[in-house]
Protein backbone atom coordinates (compact mmCIF):
# COMPACT_ATOMS: atom_id res chain seq x y z
CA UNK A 1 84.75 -33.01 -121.86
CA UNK A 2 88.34 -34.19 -121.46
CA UNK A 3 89.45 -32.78 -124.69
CA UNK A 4 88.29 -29.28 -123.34
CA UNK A 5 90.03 -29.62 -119.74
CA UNK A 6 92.83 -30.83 -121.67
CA UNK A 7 92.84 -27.29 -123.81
CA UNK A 8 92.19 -26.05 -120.47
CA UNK A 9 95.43 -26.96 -118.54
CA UNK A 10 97.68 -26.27 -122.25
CA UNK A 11 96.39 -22.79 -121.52
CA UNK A 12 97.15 -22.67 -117.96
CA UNK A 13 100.74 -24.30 -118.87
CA UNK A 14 101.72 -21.58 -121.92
CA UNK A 15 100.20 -19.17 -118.81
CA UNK A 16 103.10 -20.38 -116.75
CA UNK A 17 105.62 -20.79 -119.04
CA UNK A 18 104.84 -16.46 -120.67
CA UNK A 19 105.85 -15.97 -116.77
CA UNK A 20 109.01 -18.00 -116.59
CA UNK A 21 109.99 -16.19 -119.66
CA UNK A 22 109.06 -13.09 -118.65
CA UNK A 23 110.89 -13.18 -115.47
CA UNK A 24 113.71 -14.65 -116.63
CA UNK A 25 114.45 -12.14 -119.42
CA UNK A 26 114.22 -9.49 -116.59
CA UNK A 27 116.55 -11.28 -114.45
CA UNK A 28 118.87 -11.26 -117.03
CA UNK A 29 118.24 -7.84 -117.98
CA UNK A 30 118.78 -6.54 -114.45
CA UNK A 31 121.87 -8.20 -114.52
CA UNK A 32 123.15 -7.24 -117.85
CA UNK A 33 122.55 -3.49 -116.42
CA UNK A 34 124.51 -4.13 -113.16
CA UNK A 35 127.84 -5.79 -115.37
CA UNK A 36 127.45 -2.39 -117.81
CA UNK A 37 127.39 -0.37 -114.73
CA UNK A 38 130.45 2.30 -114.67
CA UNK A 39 132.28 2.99 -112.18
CA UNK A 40 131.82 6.76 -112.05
CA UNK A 41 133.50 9.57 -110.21
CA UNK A 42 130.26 9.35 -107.98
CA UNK A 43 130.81 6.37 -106.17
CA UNK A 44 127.74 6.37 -104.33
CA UNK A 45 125.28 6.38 -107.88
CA UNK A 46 127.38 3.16 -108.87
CA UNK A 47 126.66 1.34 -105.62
CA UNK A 48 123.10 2.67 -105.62
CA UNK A 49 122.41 1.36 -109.13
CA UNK A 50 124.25 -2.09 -108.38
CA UNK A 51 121.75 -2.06 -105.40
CA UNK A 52 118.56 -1.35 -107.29
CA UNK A 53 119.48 -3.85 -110.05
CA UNK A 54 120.15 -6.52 -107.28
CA UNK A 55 116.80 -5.40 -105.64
CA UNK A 56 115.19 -6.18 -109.46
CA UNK A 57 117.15 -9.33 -109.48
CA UNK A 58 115.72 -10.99 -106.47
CA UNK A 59 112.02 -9.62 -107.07
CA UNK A 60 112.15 -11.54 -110.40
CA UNK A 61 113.82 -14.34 -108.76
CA UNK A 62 110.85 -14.47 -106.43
CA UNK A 63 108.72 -14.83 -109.85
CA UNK A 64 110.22 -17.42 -111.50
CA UNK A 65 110.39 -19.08 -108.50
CA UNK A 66 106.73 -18.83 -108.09
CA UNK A 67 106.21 -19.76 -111.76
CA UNK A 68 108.28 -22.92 -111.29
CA UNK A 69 106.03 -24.21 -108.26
CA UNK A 70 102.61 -23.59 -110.43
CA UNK A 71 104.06 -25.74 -113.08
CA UNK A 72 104.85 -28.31 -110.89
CA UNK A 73 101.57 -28.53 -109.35
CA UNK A 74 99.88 -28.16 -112.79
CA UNK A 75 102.24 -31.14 -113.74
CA UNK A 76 100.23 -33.25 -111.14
CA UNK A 77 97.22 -32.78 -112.11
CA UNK A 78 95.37 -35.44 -113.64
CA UNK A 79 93.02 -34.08 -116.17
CA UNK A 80 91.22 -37.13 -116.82
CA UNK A 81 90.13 -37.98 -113.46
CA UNK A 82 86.23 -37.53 -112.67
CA UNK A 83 85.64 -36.07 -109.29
CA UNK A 84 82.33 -35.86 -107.56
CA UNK A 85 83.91 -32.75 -105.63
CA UNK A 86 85.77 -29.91 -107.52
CA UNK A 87 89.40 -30.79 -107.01
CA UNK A 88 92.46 -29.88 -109.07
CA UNK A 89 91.59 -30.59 -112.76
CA UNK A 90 88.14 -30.46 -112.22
CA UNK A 91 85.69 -28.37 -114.94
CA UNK A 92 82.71 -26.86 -113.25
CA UNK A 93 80.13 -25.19 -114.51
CA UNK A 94 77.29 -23.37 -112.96
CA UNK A 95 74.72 -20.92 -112.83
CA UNK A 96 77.34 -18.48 -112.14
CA UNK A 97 80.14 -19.04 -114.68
CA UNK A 98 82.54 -22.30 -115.96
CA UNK A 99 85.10 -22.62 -113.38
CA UNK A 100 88.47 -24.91 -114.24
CA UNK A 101 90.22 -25.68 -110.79
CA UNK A 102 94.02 -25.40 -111.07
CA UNK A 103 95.78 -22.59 -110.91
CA UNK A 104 95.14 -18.74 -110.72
CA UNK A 105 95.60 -17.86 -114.24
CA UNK A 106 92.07 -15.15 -114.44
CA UNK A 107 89.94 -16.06 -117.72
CA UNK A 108 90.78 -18.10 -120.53
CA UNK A 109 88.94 -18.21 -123.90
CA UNK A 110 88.22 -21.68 -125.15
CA UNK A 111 86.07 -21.63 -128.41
CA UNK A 112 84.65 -18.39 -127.94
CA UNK A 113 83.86 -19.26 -124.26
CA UNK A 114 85.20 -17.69 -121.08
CA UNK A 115 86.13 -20.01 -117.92
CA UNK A 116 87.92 -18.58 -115.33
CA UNK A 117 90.99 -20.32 -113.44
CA UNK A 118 91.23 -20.56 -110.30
CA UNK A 119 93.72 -22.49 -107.55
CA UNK A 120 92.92 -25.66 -105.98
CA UNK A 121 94.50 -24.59 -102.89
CA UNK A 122 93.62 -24.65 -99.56
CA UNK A 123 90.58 -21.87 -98.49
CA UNK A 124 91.19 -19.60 -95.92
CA UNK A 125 88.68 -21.76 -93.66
CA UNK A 126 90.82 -25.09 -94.56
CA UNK A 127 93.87 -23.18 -93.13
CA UNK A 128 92.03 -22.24 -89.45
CA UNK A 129 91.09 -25.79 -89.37
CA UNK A 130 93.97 -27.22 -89.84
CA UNK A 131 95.72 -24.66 -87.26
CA UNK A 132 93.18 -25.21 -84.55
CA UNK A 133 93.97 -29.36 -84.98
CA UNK A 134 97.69 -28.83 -85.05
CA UNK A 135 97.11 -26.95 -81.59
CA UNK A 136 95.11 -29.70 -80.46
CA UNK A 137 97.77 -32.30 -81.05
């Protein structure tokens, strides 16, 4: 069982990491585009395109940044731990479909099997509760 959550969370990890990738190859596309912008007789085109490539910029920025704090939080998850409630790094499987609890990463194929990620987080009930009790306080 641990050697298949352990295949599980490489998954989730090279998940991550395509992302980081990905949006750091944009990033640095965007702002290749903006340095090879031209100054053109329009002035207003070469602001406008400095703008939109700064726009692209932070969007990806917002990515990676996002990226970074899933690997972090798949970096604390102990895989080996045995849980009698799903928790991060937990492997369920029901009637329904084989869950692994870490990160939103959709459905990953593990010896011909599908088991769909999904984050550990808080649920939108959790986050009432813990509203209402900070209101209490």
């Amino acid at each position: 069982m641990n050697d298949l959550k352990e295949q599980l969370h490489n998954l989730c990890v090279n998940y991550v990491k395509n992302r980081i990738d990905t949006a750091t190859f944009a990033i640095k596309s965007a702002q290749q585009a903006a340095n090879d912008e031209t100054k053109s007789s329009a002035g207003d085109k070469y602001e406008t395109g400095r703008a939109m490539m700064q726009q692209e910029i932070n969007s990806n920025q917002a990515q990676l940044n996002e990226a970074n704090k899933l690997l972090v939080a798949l970096n604390h998850i102990n895989g080996s731990a045995i849980s009698k409630t799903a928790d991060a790094g937990s492997l369920v499987i029901t009637n329904n479909g084989k869950f692994y609890i870490a990160i939103s990463a959709g459905t990953l194929m593990v010896n011909g099997e599908a088991f769909f990620c999904r984050f550990a987080g808080l649920t939108y009930r959790d986050k009432i509760e813990r509203a209402k009790s900070r209101k209490r306080v």
